[in-house]
N, C-alpha and C. Protein backbone atom coordinates (compact mmCIF):
# COMPACT_ATOMS: atom_id res chain seq x y z
N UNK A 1 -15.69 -37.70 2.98
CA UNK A 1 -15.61 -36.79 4.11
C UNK A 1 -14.36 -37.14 4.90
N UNK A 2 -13.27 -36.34 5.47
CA UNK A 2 -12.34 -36.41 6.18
C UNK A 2 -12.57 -36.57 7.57
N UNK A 3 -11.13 -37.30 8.01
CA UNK A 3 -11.70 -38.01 9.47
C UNK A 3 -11.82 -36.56 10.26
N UNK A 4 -10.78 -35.88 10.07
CA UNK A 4 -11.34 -34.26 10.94
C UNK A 4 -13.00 -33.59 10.92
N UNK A 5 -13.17 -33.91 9.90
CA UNK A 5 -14.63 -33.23 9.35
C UNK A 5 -16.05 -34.01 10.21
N UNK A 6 -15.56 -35.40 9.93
CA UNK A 6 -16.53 -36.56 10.75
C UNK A 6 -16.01 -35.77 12.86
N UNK A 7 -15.15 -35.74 12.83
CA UNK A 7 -14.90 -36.01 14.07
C UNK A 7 -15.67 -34.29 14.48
N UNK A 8 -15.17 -33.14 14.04
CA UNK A 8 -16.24 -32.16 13.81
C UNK A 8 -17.72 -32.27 14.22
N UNK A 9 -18.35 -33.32 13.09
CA UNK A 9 -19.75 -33.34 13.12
C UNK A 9 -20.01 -33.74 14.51
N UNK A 10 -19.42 -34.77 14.70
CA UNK A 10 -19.52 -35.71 16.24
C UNK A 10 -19.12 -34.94 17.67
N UNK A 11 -18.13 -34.41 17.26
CA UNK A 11 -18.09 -33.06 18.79
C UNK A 11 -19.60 -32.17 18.33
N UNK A 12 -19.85 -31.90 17.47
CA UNK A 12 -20.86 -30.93 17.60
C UNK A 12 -22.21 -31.56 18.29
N UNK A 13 -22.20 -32.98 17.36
CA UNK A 13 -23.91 -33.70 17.98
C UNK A 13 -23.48 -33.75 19.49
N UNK A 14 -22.42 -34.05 20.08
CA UNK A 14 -22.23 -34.64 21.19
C UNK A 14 -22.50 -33.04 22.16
N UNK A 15 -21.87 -32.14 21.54
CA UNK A 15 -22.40 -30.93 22.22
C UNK A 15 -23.57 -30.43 22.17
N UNK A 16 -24.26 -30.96 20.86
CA UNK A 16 -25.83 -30.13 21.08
C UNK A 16 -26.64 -30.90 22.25
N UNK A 17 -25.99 -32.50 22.01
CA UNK A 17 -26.68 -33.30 23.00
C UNK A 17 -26.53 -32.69 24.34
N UNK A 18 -25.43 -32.37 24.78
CA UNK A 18 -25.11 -32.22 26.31
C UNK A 18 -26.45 -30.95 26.25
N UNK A 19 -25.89 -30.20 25.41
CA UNK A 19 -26.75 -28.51 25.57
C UNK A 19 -28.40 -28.62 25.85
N UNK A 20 -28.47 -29.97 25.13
CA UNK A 20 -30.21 -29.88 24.82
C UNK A 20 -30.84 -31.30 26.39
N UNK A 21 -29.56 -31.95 27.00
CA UNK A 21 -29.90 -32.29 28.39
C UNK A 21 -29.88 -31.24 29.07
N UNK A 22 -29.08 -30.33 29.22
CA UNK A 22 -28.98 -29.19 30.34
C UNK A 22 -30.04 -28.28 30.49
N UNK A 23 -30.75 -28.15 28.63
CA UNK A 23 -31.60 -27.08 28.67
C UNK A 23 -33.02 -27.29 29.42
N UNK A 24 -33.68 -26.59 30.24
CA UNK A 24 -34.61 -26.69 30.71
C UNK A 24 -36.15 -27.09 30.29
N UNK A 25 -37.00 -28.02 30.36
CA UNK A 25 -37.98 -28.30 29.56
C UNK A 25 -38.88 -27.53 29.47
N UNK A 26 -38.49 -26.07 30.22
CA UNK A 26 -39.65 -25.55 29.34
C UNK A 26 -39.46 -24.03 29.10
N UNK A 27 -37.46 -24.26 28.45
CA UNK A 27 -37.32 -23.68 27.35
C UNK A 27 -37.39 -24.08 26.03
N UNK A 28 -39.22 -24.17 25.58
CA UNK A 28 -39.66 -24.91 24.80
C UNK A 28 -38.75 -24.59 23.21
N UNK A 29 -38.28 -22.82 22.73
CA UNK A 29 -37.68 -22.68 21.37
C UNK A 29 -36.06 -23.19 21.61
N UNK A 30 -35.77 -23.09 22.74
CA UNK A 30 -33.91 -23.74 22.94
C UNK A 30 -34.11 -25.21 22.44
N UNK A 31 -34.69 -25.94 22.98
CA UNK A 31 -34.83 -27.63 22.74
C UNK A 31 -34.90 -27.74 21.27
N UNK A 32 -36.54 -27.04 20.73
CA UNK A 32 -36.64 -27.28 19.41
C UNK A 32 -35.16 -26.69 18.50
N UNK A 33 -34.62 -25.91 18.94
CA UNK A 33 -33.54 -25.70 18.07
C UNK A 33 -32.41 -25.96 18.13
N UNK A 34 -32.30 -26.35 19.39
CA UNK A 34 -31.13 -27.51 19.21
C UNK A 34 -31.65 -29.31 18.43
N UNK A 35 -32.61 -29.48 18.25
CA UNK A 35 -32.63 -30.43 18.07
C UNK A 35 -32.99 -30.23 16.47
N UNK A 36 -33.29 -29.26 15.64
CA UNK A 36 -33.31 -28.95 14.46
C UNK A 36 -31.66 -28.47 13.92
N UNK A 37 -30.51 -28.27 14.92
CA UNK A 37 -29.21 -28.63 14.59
C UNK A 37 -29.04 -29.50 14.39
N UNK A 38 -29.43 -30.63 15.51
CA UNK A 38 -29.09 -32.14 15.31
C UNK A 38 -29.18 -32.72 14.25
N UNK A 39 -30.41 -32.53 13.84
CA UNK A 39 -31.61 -33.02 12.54
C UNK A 39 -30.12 -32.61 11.18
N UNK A 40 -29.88 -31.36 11.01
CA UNK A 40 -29.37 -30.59 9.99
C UNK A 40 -27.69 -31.39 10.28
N UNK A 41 -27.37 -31.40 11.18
CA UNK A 41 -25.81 -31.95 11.06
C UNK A 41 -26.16 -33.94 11.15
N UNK A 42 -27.15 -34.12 11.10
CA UNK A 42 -27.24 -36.03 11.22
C UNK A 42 -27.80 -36.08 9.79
N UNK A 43 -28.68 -35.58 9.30
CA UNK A 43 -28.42 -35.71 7.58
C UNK A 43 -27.59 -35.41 6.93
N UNK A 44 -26.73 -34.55 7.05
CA UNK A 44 -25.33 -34.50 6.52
C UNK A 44 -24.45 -35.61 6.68
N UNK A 45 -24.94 -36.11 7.68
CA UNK A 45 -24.06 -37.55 7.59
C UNK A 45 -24.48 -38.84 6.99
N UNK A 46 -25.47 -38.15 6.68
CA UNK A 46 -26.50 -39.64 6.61
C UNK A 46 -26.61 -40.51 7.27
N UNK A 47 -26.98 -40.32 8.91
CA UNK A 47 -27.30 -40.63 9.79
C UNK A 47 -28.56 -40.66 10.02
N UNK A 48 -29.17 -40.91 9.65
CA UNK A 48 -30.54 -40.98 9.28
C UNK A 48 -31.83 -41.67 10.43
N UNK A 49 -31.45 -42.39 10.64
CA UNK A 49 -31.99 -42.78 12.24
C UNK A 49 -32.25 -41.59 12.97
N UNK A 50 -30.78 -41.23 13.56
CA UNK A 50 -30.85 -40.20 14.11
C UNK A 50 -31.36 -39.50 13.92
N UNK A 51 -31.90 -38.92 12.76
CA UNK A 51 -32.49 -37.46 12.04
C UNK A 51 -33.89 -37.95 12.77
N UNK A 52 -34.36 -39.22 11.97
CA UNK A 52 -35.80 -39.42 12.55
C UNK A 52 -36.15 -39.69 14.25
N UNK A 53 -35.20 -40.01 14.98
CA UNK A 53 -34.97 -40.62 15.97
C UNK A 53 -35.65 -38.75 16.92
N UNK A 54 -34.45 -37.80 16.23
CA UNK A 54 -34.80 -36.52 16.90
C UNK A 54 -36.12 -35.82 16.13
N UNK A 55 -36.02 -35.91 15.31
CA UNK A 55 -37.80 -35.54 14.35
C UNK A 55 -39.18 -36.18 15.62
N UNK A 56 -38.73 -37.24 15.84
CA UNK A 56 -40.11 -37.64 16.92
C UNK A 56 -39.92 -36.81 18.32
N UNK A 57 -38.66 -36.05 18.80
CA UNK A 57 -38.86 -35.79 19.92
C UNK A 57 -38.94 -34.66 19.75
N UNK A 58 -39.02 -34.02 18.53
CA UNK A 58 -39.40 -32.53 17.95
C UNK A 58 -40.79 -32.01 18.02
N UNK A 59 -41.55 -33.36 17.30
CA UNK A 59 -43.01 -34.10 17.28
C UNK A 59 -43.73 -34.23 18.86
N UNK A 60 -43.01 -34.50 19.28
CA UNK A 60 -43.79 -34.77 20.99
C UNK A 60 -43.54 -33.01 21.47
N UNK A 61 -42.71 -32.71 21.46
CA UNK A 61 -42.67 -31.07 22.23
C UNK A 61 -43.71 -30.53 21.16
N UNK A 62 -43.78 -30.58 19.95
CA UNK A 62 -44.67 -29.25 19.00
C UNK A 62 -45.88 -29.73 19.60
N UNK A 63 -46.48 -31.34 19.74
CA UNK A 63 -47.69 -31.45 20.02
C UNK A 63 -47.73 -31.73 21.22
N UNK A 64 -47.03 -31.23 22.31
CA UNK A 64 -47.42 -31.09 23.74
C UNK A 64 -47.67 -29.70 24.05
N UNK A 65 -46.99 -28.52 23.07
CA UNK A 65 -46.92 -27.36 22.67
C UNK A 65 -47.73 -26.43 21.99
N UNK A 66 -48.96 -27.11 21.99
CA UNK A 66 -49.79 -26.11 20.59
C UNK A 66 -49.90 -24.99 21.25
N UNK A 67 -50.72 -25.44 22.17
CA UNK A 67 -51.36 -23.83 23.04
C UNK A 67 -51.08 -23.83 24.77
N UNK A 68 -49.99 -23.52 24.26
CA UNK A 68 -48.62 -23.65 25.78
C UNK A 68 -48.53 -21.80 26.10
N UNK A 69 -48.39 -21.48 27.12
CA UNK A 69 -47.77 -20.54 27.65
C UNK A 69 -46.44 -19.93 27.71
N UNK A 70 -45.97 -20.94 27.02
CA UNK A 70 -44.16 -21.20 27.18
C UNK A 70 -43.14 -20.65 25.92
N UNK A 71 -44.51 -20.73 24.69
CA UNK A 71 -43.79 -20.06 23.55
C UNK A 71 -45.13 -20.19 22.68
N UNK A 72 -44.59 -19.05 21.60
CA UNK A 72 -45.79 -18.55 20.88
C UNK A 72 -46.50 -19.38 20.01
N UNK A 73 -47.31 -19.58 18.98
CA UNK A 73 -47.62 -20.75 18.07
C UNK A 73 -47.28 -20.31 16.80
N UNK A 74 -46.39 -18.99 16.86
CA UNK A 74 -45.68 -18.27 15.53
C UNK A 74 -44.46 -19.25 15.71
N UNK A 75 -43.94 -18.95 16.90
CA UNK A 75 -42.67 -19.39 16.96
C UNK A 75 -42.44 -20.85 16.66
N UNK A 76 -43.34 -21.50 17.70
CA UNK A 76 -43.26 -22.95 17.18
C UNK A 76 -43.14 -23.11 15.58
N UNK A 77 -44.02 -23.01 15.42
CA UNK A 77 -44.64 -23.37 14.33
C UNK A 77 -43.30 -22.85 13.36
N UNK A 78 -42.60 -21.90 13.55
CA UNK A 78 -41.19 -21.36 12.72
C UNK A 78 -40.40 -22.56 13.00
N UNK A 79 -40.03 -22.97 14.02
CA UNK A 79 -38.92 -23.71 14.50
C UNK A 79 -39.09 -25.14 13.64
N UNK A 80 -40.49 -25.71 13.45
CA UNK A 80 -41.18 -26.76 13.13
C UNK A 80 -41.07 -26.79 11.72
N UNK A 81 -41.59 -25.59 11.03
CA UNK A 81 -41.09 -25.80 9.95
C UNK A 81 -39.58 -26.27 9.01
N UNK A 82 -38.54 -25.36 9.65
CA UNK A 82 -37.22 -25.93 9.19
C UNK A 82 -36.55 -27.14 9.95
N UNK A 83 -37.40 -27.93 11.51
CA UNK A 83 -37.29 -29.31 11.31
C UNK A 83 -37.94 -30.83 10.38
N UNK A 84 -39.42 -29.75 9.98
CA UNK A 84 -39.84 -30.59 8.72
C UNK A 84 -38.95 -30.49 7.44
N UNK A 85 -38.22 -29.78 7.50
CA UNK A 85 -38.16 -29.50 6.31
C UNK A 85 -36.85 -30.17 6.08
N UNK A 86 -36.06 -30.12 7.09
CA UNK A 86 -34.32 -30.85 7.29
C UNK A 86 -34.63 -32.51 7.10
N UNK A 87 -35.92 -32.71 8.13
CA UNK A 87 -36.50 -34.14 7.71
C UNK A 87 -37.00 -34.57 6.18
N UNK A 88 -37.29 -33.99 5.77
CA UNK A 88 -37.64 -34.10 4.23
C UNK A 88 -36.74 -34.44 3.68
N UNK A 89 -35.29 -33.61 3.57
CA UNK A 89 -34.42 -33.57 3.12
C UNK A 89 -34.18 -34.91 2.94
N UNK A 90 -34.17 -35.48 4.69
CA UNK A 90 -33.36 -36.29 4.80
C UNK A 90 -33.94 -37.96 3.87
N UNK A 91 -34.98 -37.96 4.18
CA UNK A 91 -36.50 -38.80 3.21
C UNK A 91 -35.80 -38.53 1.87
N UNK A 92 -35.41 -37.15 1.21
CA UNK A 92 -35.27 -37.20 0.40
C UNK A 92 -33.77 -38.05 -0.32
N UNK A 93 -32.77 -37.71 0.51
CA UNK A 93 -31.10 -38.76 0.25
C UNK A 93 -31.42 -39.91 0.54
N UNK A 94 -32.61 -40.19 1.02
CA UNK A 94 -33.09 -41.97 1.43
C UNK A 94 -33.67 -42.66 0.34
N UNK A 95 -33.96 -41.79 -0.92
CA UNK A 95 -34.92 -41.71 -2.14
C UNK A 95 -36.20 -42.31 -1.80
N UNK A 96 -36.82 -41.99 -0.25
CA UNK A 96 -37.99 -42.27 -0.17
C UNK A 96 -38.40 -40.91 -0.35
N UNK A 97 -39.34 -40.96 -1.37
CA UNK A 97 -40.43 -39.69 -2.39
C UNK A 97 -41.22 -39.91 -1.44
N UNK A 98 -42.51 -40.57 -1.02
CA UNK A 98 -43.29 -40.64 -0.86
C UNK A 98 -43.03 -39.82 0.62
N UNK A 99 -42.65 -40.71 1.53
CA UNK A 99 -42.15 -39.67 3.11
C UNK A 99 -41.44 -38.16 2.86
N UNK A 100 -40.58 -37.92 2.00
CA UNK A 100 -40.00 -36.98 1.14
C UNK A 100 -40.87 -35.56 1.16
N UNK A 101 -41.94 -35.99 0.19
CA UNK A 101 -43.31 -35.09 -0.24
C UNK A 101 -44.22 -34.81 0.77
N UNK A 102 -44.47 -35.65 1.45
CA UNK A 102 -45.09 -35.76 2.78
C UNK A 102 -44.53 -34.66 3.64
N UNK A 103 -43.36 -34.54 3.63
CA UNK A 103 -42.56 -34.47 4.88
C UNK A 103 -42.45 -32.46 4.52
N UNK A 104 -42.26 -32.45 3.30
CA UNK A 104 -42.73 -31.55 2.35
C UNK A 104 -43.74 -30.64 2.47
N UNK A 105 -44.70 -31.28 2.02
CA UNK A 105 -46.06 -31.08 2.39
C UNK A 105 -46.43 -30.33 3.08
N UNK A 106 -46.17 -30.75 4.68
CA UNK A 106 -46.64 -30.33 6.10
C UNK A 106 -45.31 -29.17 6.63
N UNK A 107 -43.67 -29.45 5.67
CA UNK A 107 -43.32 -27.76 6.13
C UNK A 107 -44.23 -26.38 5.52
N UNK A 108 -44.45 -27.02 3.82
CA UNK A 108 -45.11 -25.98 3.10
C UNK A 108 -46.69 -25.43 3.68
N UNK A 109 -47.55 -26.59 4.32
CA UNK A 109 -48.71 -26.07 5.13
C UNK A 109 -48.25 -25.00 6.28
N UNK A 110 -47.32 -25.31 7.40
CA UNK A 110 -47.18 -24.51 8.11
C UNK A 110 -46.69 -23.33 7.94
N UNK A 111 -46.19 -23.01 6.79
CA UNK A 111 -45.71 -21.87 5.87
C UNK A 111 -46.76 -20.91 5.98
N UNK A 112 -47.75 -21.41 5.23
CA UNK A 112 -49.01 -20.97 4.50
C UNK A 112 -49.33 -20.50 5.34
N UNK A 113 -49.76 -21.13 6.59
CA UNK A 113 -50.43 -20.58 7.56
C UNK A 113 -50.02 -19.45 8.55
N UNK A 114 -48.70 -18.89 8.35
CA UNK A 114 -47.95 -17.96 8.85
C UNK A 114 -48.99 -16.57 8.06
N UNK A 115 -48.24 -15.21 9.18
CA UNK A 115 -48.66 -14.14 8.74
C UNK A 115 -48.05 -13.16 7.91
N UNK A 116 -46.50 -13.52 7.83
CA UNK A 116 -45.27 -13.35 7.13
C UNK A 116 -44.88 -13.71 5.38
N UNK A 117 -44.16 -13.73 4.52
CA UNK A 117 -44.10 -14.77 3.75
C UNK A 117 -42.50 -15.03 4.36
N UNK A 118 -42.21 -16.32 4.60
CA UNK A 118 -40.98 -17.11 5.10
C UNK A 118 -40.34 -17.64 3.61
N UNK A 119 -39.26 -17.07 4.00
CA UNK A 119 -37.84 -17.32 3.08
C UNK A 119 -37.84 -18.55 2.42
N UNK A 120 -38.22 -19.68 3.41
CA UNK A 120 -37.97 -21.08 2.76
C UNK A 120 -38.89 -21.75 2.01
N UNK A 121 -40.08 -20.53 1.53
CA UNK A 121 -40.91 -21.75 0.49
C UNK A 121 -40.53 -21.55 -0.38
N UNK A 122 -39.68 -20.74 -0.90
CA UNK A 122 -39.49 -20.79 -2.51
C UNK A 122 -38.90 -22.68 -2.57
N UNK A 123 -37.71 -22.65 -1.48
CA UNK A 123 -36.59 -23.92 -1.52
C UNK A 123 -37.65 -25.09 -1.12
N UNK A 124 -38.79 -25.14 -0.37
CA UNK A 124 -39.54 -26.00 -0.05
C UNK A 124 -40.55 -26.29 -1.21
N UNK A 125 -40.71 -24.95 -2.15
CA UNK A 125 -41.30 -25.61 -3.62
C UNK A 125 -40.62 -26.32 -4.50
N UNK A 126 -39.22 -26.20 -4.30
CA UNK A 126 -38.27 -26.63 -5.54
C UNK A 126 -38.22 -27.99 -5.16
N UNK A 127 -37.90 -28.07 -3.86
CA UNK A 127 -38.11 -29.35 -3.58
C UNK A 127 -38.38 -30.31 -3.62
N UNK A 128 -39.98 -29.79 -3.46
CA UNK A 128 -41.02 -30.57 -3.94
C UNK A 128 -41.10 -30.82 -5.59
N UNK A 129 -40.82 -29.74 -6.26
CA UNK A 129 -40.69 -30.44 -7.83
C UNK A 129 -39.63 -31.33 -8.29
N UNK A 130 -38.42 -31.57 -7.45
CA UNK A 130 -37.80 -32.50 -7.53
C UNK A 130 -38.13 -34.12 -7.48
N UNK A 131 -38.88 -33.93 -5.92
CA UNK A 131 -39.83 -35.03 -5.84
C UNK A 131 -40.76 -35.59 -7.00
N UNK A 132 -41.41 -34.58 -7.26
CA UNK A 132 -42.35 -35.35 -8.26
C UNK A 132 -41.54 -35.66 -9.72
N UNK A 133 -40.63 -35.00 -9.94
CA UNK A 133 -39.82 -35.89 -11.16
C UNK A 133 -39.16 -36.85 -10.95
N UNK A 134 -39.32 -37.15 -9.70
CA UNK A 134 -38.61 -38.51 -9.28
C UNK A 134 -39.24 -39.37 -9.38
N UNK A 135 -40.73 -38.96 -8.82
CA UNK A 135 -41.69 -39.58 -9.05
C UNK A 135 -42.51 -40.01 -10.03
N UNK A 136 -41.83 -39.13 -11.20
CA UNK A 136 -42.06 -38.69 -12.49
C UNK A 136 -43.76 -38.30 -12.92
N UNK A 137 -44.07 -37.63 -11.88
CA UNK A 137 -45.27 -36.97 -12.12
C UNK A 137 -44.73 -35.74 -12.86
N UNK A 138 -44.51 -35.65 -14.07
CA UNK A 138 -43.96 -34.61 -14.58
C UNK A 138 -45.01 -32.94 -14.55
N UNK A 139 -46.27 -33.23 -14.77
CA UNK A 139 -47.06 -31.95 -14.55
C UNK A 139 -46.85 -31.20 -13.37
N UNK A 140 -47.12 -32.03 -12.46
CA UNK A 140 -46.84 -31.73 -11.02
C UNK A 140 -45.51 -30.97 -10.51
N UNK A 141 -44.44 -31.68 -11.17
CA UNK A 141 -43.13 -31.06 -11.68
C UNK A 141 -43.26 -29.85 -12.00
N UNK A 142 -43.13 -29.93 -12.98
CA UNK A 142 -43.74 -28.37 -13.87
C UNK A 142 -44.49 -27.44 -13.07
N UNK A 143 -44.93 -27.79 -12.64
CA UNK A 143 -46.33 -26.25 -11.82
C UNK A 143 -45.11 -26.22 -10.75
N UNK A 144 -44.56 -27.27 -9.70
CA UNK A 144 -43.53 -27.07 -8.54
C UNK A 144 -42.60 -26.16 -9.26
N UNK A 145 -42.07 -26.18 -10.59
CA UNK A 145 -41.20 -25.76 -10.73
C UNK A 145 -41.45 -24.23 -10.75
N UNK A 146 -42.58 -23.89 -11.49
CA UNK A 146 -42.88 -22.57 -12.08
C UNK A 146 -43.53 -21.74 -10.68
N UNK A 147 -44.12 -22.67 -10.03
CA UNK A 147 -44.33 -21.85 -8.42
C UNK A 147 -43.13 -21.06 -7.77
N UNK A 148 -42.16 -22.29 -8.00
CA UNK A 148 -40.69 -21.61 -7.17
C UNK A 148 -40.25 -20.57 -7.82
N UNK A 149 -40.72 -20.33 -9.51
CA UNK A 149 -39.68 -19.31 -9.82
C UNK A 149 -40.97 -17.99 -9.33
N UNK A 150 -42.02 -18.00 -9.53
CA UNK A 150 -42.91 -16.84 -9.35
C UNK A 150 -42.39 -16.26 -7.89
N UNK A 151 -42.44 -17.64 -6.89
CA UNK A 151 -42.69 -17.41 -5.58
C UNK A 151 -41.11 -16.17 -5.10
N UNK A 152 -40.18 -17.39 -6.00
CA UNK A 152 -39.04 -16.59 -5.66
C UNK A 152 -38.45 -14.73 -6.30
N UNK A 153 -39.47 -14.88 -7.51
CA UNK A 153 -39.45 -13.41 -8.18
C UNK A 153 -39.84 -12.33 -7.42
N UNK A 154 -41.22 -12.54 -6.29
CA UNK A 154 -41.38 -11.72 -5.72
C UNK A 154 -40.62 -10.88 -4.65
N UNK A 155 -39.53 -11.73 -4.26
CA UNK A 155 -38.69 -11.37 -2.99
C UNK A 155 -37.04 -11.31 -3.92
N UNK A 156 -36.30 -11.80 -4.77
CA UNK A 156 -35.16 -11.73 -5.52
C UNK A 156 -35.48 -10.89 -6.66
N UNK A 157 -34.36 -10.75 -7.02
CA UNK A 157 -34.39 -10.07 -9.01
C UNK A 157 -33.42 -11.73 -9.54
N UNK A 158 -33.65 -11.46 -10.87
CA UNK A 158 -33.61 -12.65 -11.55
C UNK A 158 -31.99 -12.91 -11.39
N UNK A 159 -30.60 -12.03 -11.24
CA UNK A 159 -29.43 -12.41 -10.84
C UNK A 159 -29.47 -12.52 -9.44
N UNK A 160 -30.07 -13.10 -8.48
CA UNK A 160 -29.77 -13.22 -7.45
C UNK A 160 -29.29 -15.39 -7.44
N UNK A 161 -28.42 -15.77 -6.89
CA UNK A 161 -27.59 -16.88 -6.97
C UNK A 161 -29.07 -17.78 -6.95
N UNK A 162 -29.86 -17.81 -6.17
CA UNK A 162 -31.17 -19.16 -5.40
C UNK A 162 -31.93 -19.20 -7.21
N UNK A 163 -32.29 -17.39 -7.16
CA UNK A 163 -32.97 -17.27 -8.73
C UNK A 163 -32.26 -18.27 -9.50
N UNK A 164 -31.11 -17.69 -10.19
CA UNK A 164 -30.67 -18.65 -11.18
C UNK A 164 -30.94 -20.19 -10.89
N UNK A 165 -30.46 -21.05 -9.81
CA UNK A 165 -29.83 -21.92 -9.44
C UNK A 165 -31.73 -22.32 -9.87
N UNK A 166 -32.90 -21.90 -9.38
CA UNK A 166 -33.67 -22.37 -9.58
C UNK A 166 -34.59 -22.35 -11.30
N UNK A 167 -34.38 -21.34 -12.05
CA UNK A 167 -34.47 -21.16 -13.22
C UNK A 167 -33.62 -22.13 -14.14
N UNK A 168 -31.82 -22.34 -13.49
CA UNK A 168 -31.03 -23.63 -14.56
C UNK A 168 -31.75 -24.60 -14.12
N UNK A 169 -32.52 -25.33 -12.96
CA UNK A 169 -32.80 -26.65 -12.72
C UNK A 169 -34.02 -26.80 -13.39
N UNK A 170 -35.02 -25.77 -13.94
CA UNK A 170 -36.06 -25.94 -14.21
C UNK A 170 -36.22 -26.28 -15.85
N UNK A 171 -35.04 -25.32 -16.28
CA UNK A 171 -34.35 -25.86 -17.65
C UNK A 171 -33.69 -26.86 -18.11
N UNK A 172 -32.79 -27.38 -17.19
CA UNK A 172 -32.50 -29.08 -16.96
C UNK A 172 -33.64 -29.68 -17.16
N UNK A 173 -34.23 -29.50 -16.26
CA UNK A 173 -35.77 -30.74 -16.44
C UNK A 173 -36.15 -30.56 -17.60
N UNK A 174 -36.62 -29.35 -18.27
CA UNK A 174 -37.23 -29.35 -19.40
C UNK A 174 -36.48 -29.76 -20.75
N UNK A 175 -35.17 -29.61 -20.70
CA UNK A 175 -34.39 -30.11 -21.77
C UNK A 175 -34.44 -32.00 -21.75
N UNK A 176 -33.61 -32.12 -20.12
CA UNK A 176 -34.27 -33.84 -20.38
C UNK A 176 -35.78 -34.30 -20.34
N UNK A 177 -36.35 -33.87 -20.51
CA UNK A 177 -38.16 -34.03 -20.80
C UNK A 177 -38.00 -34.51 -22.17
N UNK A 178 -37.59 -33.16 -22.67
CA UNK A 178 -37.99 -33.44 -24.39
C UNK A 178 -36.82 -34.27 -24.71
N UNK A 179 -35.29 -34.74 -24.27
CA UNK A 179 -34.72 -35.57 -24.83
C UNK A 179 -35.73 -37.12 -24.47
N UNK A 180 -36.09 -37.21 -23.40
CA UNK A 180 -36.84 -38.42 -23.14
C UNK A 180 -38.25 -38.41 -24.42
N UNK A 181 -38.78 -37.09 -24.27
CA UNK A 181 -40.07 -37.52 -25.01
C UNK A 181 -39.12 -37.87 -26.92
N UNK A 182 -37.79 -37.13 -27.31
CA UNK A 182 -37.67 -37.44 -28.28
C UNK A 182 -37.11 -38.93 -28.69
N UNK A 183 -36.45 -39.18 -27.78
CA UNK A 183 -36.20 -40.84 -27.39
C UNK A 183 -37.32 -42.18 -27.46
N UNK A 184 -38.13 -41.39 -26.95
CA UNK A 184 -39.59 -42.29 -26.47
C UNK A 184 -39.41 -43.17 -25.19
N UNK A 185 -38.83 -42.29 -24.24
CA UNK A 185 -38.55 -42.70 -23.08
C UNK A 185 -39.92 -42.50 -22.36
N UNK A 186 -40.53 -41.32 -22.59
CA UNK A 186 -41.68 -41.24 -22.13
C UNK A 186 -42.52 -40.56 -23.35
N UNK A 187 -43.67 -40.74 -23.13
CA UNK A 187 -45.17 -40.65 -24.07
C UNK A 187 -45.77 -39.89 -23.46
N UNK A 188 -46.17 -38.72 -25.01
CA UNK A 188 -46.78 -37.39 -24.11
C UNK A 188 -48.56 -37.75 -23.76
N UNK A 189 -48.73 -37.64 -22.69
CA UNK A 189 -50.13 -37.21 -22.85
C UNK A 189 -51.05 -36.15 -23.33
């Protein structure tokens, strides 16, 4: 990364920071989304502290927030999701799986529970099948994988860029599967 690019990231945190002191506490969706910038430009750096550092003060507003007057529990609950989900990420460049999936997990629950279908579960399933081949739960893999492509068929046609990108990765896996199972890297059950 170039020193312009770093210095970039750092005027920006330093501005979301000022933005998200100034903002009023109980402009409850301004806070959460400035601080789901933060989250998104401090894993890019792999700043990672930071990511979690603002994930807990994301965590204290959603659950001081359930059933607030101040903003809806659609909205929250939107905003919450793509800071779980930036946090995941970030679990995930840490190659902690376990916090990773977790972290996973609880964007894809709050998904579910929407009245909408939201854009980001297809990417929050793929995700997750990444995880588990890391984890090398390969079945688990497999169903993550084949969820994302169903999930994503319903809303894309099969040339749309996310489609492909998620159909070549699912074929990756499956090609190194069978080079491993022909290797005897791994043993089929």
């Amino acid at each position: 990364m170039s020193l312009d690019h770093m210095t970039n990231h750092d005027d920006l945190i330093r501005q979301f920071n000022e933005k998200f002191q100034q903002t009023s506490p109980t402009d409850i969706l301004e806070r959460l989304q400035l601080i789901n910038n933060l989250t998104t430009i401090c894993s890019r750096q792999n700043n990672f502290s930071a990511v979690f550092k603002y994930f807990n003060e994301a965590n204290i507003i959603y659950s001081e927030h359930q059933s607030s007057n101040l903003i809806t529990k659609e909205q929250l609950d939107e905003i919450m999701i793509n800071i779980l989900f930036n946090t995941a990420r970030s679990y995930y460049r840490q190659q902690n799986w376990t916090m990773s999936l977790k972290m996973f997990e609880k964007s894809r629950d709050l998904v579910r529970k929407q009245k909408y279908d939201n854009p980001v579960l297809p990417e929050i399933y793929y995700c997750m099948a990444a995880v588990y081949a890391h984890l090398e739960e390969i079945q688990m893999a497999i169903d993550y994988y084949e969820i994302t492509i169903s999930t994503t068929r319903k809303r894309l046609s099969d040339d749309h860029p996310d489609m492909q990108r998620y159909t070549f990765q699912f074929q990756l896996f499956k090609n190194n599967l069978e080079e491993a199972y022909s290797k005897r890297y791994l043993i089929r059950k």
